[in-house]
C-alpha atoms as a PDB file:
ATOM      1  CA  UNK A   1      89.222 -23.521 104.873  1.00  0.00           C
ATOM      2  CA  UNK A   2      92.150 -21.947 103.386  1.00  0.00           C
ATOM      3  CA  UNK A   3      91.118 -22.645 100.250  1.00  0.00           C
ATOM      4  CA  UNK A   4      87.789 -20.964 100.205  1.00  0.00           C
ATOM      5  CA  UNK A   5      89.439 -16.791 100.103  1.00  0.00           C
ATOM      6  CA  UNK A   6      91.141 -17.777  97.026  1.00  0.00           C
ATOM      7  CA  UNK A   7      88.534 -19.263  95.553  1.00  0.00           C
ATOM      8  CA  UNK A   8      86.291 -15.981  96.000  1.00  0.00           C
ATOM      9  CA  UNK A   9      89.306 -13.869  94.983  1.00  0.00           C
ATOM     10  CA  UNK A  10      89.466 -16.318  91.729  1.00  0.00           C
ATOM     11  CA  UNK A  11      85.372 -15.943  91.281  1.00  0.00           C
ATOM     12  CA  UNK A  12      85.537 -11.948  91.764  1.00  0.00           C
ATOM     13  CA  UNK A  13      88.505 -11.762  88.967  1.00  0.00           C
ATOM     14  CA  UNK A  14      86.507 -13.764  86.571  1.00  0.00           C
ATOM     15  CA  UNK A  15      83.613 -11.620  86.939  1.00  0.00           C
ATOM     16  CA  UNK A  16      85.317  -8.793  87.196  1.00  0.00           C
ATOM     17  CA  UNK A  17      86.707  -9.709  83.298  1.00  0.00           C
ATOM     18  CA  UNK A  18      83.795 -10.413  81.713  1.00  0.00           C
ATOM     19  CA  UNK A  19      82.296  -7.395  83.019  1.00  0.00           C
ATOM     20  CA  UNK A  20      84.700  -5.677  81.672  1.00  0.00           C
ATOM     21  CA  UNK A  21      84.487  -7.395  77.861  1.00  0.00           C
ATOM     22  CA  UNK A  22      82.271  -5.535  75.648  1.00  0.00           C
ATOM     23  CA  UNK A  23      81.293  -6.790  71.894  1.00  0.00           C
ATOM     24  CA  UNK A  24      83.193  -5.059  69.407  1.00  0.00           C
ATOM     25  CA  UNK A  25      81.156  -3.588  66.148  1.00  0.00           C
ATOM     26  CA  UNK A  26      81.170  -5.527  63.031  1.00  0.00           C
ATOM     27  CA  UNK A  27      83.507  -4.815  60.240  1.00  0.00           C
ATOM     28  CA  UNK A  28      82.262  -2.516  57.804  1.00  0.00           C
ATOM     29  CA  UNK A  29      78.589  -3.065  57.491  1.00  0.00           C
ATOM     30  CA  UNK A  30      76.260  -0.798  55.126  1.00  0.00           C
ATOM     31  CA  UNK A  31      75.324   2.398  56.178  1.00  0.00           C
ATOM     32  CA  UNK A  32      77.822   2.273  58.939  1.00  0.00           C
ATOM     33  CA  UNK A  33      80.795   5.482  58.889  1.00  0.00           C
ATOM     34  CA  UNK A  34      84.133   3.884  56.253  1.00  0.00           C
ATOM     35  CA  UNK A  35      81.788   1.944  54.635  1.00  0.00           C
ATOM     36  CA  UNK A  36      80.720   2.393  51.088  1.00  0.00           C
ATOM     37  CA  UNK A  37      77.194   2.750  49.893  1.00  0.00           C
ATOM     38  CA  UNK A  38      75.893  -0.075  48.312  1.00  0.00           C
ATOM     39  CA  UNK A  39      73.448  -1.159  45.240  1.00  0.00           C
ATOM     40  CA  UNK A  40      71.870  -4.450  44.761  1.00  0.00           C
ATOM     41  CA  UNK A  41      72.419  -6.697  41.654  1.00  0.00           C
ATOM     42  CA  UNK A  42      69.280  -8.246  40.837  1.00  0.00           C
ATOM     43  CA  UNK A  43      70.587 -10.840  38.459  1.00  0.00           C
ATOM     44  CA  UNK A  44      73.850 -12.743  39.941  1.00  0.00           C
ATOM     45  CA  UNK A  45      75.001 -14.010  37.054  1.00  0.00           C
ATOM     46  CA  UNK A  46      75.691 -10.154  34.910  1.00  0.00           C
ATOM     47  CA  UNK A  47      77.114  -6.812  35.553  1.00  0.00           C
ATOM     48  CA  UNK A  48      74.375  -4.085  34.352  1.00  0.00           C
ATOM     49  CA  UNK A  49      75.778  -2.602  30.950  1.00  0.00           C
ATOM     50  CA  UNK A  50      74.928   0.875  32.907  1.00  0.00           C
ATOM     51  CA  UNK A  51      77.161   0.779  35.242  1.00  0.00           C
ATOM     52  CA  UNK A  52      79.994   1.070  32.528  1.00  0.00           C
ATOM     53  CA  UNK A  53      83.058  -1.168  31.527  1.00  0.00           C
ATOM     54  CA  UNK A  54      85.483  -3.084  33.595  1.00  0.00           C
ATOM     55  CA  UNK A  55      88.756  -0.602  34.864  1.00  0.00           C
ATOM     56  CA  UNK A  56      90.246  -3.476  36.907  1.00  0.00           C
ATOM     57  CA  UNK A  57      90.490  -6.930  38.735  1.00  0.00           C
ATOM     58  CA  UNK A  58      92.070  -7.511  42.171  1.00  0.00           C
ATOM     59  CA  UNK A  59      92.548 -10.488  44.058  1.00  0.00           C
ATOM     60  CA  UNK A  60      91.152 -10.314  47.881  1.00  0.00           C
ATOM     61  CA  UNK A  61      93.812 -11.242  50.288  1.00  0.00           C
ATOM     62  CA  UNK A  62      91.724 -12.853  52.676  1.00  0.00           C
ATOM     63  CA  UNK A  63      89.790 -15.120  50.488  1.00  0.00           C
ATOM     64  CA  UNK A  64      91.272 -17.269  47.066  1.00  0.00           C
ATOM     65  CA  UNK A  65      87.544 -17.813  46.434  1.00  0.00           C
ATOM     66  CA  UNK A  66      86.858 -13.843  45.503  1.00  0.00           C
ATOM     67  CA  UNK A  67      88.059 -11.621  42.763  1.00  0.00           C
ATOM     68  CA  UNK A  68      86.886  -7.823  42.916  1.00  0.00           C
ATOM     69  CA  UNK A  69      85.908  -6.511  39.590  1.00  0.00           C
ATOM     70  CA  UNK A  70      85.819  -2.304  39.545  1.00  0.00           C
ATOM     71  CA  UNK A  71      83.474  -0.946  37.393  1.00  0.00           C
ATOM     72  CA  UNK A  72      83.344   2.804  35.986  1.00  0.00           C
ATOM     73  CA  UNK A  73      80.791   4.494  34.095  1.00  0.00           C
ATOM     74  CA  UNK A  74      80.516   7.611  31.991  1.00  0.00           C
ATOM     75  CA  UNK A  75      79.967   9.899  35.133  1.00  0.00           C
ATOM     76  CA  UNK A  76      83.264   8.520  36.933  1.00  0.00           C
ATOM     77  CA  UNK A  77      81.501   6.487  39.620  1.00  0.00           C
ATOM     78  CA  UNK A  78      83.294   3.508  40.140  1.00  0.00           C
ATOM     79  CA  UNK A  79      81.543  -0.087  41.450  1.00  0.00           C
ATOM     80  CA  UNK A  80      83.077  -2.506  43.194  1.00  0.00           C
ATOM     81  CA  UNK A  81      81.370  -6.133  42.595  1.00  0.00           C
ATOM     82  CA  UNK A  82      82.180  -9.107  44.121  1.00  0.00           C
ATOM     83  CA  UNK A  83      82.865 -12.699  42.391  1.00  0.00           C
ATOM     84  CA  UNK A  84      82.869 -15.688  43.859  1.00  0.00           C
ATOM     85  CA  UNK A  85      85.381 -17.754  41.911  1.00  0.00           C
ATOM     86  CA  UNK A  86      83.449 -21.103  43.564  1.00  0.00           C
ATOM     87  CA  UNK A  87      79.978 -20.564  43.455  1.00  0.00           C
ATOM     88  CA  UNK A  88      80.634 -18.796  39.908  1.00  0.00           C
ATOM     89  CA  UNK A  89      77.993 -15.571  40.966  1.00  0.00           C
ATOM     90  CA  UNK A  90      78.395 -12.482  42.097  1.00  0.00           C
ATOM     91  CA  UNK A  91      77.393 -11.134  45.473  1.00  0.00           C
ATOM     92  CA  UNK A  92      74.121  -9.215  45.500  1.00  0.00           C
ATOM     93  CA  UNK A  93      75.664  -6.244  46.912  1.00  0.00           C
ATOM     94  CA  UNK A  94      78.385  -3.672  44.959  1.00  0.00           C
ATOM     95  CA  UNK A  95      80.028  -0.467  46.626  1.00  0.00           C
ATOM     96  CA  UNK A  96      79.639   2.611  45.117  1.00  0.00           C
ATOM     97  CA  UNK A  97      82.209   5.296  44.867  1.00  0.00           C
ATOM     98  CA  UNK A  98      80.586   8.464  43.672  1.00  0.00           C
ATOM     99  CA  UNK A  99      82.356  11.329  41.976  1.00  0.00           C
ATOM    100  CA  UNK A 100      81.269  14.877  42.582  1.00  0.00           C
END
């Protein structure tokens, strides 16, 4: 019967943890605050010739598969589209930095 206080104490720790876990938010999403706006390519395989010429390539640390292309156009807004080096498309959503 010794047993059975510490295995209530053990229980009532557990719980007592997960209660006290709560989900953190996803990174960055859309629409959320730090995140850029975004526009949808329709056609994965181009760039739309309006949104200007190519002002750089970067590598993304976290992934060898995707290269960031930046985009400007006339007005100074800058787009940030995502290729996927192994799939050979881009993804269907750019960020949009807007000049004012």
């Amino acid at each position: 019967m010794r047993g059975q206080p510490l295995n209530t104490v053990m229980v009532l720790g557990l719980v007592a943890c997960a209660a006290a876990c709560t989900r953190l938010p996803p990174e960055s999403q859309p629409g959320m605050p730090g995140s850029l706006p975004v526009e949808t390519l329709d056609d994965l395989l181009t760039i739309p010739a309006e949104w200007g010429t190519l002002a750089a390539v970067s590598n993304d640390p976290l992934s060898t598969n995707i290269t960031r292309l930046w985009v400007e156009d006339e007005e100074g807004t800058v787009r940030l589209v995502f290729y996927n080096n192994h799939t050979s498309r881009f993804h269907h959503q750019a960020g949009v930095i807007r000049r004012r």
